[in-house]
N, C-alpha and C. Protein backbone atom coordinates (compact mmCIF):
# COMPACT_ATOMS: atom_id res chain seq x y z
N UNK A 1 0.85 -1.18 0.00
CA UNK A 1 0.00 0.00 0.00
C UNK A 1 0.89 1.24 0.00
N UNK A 2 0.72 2.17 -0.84
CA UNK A 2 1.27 3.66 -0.96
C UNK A 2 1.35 4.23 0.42
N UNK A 3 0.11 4.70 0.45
CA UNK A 3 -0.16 5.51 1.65
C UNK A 3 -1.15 4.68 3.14
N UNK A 4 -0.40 5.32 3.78
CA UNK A 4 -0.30 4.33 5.37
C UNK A 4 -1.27 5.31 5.78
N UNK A 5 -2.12 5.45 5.36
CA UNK A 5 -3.55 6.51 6.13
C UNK A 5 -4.63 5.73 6.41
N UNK A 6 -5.85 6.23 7.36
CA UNK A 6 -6.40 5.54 8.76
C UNK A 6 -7.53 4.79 7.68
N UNK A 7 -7.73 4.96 5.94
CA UNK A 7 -8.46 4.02 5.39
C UNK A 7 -8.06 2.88 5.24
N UNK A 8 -6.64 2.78 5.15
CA UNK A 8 -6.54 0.82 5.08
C UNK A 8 -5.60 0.44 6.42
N UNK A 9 -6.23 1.11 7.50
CA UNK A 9 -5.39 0.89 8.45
C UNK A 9 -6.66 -0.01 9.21
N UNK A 10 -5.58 -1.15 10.02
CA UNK A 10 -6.36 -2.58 10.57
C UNK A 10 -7.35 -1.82 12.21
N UNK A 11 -6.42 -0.52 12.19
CA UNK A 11 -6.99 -0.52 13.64
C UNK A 11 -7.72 0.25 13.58
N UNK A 12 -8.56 1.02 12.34
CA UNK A 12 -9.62 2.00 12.08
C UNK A 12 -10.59 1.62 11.51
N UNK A 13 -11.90 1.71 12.21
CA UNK A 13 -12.68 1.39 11.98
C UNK A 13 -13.84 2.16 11.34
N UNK A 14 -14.71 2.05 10.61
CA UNK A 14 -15.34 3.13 9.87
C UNK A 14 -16.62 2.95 10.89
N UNK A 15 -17.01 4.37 10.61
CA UNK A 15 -18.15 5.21 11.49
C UNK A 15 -19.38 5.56 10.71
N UNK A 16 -20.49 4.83 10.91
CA UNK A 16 -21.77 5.00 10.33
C UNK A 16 -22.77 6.14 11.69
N UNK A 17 -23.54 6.69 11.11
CA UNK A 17 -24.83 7.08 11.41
C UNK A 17 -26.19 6.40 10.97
N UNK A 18 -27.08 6.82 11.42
CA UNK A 18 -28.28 5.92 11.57
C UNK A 18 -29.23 6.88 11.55
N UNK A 19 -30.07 6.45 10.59
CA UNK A 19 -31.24 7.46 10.27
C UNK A 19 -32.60 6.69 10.09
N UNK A 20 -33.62 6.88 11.02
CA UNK A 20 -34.40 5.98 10.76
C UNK A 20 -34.01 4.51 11.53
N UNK A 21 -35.03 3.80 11.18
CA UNK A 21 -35.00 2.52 11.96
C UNK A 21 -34.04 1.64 11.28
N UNK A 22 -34.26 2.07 9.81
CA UNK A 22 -33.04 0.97 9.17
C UNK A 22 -32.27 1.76 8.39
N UNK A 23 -32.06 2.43 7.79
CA UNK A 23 -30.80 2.82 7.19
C UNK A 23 -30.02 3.91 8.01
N UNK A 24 -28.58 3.28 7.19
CA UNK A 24 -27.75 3.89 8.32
C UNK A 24 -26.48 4.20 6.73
N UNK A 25 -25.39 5.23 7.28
CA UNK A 25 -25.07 6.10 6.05
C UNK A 25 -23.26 6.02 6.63
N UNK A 26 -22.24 5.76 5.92
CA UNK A 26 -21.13 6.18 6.42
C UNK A 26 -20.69 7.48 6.60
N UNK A 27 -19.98 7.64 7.89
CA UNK A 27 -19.27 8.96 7.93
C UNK A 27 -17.85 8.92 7.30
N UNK A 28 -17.20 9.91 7.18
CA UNK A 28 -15.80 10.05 5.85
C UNK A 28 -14.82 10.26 7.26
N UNK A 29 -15.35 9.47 8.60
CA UNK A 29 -14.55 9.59 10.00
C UNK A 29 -14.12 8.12 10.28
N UNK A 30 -12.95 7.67 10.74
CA UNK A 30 -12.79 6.46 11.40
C UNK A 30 -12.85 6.60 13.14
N UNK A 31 -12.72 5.73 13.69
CA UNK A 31 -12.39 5.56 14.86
C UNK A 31 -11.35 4.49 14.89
N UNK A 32 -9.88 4.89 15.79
CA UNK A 32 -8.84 4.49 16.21
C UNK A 32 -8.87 3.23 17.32
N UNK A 33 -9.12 2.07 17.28
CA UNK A 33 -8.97 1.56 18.63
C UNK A 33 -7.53 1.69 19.34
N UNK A 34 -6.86 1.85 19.05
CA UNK A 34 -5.40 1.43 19.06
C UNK A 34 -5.12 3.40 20.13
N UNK A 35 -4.95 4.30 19.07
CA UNK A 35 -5.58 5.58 20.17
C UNK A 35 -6.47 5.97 20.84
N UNK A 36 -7.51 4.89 20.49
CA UNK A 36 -8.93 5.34 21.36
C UNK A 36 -9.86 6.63 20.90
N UNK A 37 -9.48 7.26 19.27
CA UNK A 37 -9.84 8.58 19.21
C UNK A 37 -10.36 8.75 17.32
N UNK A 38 -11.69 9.54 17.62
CA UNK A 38 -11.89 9.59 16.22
C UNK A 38 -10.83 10.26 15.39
N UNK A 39 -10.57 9.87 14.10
CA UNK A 39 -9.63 10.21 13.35
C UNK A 39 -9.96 10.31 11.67
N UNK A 40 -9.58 11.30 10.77
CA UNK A 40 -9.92 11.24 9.39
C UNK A 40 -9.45 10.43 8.55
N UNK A 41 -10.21 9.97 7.61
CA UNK A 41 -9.79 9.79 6.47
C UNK A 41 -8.39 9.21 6.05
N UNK A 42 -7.37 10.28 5.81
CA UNK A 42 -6.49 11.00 5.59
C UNK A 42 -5.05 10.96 6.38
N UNK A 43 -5.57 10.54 7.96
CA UNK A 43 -4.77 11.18 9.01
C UNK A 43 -3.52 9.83 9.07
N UNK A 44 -2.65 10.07 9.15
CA UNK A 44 -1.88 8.99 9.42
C UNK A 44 -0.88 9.22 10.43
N UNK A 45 -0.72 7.74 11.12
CA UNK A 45 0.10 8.02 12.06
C UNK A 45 1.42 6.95 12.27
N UNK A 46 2.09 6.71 13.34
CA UNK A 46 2.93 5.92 13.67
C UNK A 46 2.97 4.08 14.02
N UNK A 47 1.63 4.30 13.78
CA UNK A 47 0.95 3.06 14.73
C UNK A 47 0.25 1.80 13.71
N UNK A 48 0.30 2.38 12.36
CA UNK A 48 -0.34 2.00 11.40
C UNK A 48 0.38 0.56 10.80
N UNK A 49 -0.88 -0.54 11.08
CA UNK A 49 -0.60 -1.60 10.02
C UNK A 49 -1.93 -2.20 9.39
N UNK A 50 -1.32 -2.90 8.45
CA UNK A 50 -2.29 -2.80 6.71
C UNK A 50 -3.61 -3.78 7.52
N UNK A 51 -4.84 -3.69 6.80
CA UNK A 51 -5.89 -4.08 7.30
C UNK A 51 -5.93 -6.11 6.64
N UNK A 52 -6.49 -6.36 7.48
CA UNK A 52 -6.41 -7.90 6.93
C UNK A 52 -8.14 -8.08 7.28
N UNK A 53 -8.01 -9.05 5.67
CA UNK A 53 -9.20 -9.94 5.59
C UNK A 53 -9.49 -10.82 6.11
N UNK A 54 -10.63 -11.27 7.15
CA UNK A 54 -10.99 -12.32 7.68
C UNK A 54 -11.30 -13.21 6.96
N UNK A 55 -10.94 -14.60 7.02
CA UNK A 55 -10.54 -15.91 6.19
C UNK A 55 -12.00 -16.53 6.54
N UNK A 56 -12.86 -17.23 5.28
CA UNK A 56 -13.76 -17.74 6.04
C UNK A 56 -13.89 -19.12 6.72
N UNK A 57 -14.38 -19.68 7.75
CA UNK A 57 -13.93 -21.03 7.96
C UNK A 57 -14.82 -21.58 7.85
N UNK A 58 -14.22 -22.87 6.85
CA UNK A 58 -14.50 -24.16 6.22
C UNK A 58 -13.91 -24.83 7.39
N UNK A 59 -14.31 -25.61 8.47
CA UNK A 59 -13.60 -26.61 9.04
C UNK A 59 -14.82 -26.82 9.30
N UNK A 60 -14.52 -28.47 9.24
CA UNK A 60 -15.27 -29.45 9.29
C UNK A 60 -16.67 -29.84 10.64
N UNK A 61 -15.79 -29.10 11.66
CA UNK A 61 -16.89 -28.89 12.92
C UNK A 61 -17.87 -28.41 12.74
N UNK A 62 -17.83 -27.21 11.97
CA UNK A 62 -18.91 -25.67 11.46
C UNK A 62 -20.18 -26.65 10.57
N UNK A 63 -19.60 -27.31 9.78
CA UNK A 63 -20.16 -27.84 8.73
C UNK A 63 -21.21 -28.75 9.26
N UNK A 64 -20.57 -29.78 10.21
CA UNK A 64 -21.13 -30.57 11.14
C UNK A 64 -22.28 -29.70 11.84
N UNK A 65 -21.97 -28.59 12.49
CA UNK A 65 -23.18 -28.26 13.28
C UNK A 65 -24.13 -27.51 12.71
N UNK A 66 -23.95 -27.03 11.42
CA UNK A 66 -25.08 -26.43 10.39
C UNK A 66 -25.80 -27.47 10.14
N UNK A 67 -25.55 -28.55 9.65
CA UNK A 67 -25.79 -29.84 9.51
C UNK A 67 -27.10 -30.34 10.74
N UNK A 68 -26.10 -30.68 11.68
CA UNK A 68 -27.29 -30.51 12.75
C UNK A 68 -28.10 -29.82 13.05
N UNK A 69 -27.82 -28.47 12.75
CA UNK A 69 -29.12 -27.51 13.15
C UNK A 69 -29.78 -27.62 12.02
N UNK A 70 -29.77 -27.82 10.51
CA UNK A 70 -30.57 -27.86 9.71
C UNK A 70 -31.69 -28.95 10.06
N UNK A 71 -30.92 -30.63 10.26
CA UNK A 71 -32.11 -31.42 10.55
C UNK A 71 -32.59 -31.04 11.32
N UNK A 72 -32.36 -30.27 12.93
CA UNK A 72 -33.38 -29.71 13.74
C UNK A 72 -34.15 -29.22 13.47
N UNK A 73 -34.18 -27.91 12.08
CA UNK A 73 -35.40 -27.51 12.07
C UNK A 73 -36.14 -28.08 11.42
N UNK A 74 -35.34 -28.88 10.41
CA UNK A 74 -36.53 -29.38 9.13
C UNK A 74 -37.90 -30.51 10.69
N UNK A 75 -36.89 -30.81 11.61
CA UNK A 75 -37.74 -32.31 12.43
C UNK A 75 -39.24 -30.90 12.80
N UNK A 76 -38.40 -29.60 13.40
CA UNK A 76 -39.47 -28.64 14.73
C UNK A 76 -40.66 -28.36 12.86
N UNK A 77 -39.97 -27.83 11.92
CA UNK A 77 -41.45 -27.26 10.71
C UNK A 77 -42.25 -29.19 10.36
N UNK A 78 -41.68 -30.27 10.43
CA UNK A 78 -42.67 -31.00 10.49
C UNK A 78 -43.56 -30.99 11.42
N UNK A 79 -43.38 -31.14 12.50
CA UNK A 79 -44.29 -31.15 13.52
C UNK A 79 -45.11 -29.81 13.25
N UNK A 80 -44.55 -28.74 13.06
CA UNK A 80 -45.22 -27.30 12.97
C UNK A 80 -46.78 -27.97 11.82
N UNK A 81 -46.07 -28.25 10.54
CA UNK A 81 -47.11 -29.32 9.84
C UNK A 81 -47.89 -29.98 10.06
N UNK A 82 -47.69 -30.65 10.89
CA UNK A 82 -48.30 -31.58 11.43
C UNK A 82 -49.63 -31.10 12.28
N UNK A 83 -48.94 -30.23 13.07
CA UNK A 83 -50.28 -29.66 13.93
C UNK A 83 -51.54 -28.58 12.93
N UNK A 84 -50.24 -28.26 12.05
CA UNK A 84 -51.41 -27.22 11.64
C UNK A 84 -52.78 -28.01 10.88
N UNK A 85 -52.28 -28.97 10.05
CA UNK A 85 -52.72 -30.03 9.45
C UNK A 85 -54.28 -30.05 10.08
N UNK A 86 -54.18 -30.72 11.35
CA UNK A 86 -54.52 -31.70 13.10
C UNK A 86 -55.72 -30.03 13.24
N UNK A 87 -55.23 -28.76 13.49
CA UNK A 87 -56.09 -27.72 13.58
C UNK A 87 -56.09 -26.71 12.63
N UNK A 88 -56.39 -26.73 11.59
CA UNK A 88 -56.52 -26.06 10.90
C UNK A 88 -57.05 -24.50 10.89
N UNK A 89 -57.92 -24.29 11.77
CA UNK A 89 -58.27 -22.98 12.36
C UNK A 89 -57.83 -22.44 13.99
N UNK A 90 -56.56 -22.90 14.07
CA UNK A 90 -55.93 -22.67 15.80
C UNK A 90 -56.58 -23.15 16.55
């Protein structure tokens, strides 16, 4: 990276506002965890290293317990079926 400023820096985090119940808008401000202090754009400092992408994980445990929670629900919407079936008007 060229320039070591607080946009591709790992420890700045970008700053949204919120308008309304659901949309929400970026500010052109980061926040510093590393100084603890809002900071621009632009601003660069001493402290700065490059931002890294979180890797997604494929391991085999994850897979396993999606797995399981999927048959869980498909077993809880049969039964859901089942009853509605059984009462049709609650």
């Amino acid at each position: 990276m060229k320039n070591k400023r607080c946009r591709g820096c790992n420890a700045c985090k970008q700053m949204y506002s919120r308008f309304g119940f659901s949309y929400y808008d970026e500010y052109k401000m980061f926040y510093c965890i590393v100084k603890e202090n809002v900071t621009s754009v632009n601003d660069v400092c001493e402290q700065w290293t490059p931002k890294v992408k979180e890797k997604a994980d494929f391991s085999a445990e994850r897979f396993d317990g999606a797995e399981q929670d999927i048959k869980r629900l498909m077993e809880l919407l049969k039964d859901a079926d089942e009853y509605i079936r059984q009462h049709p008007f609650g």
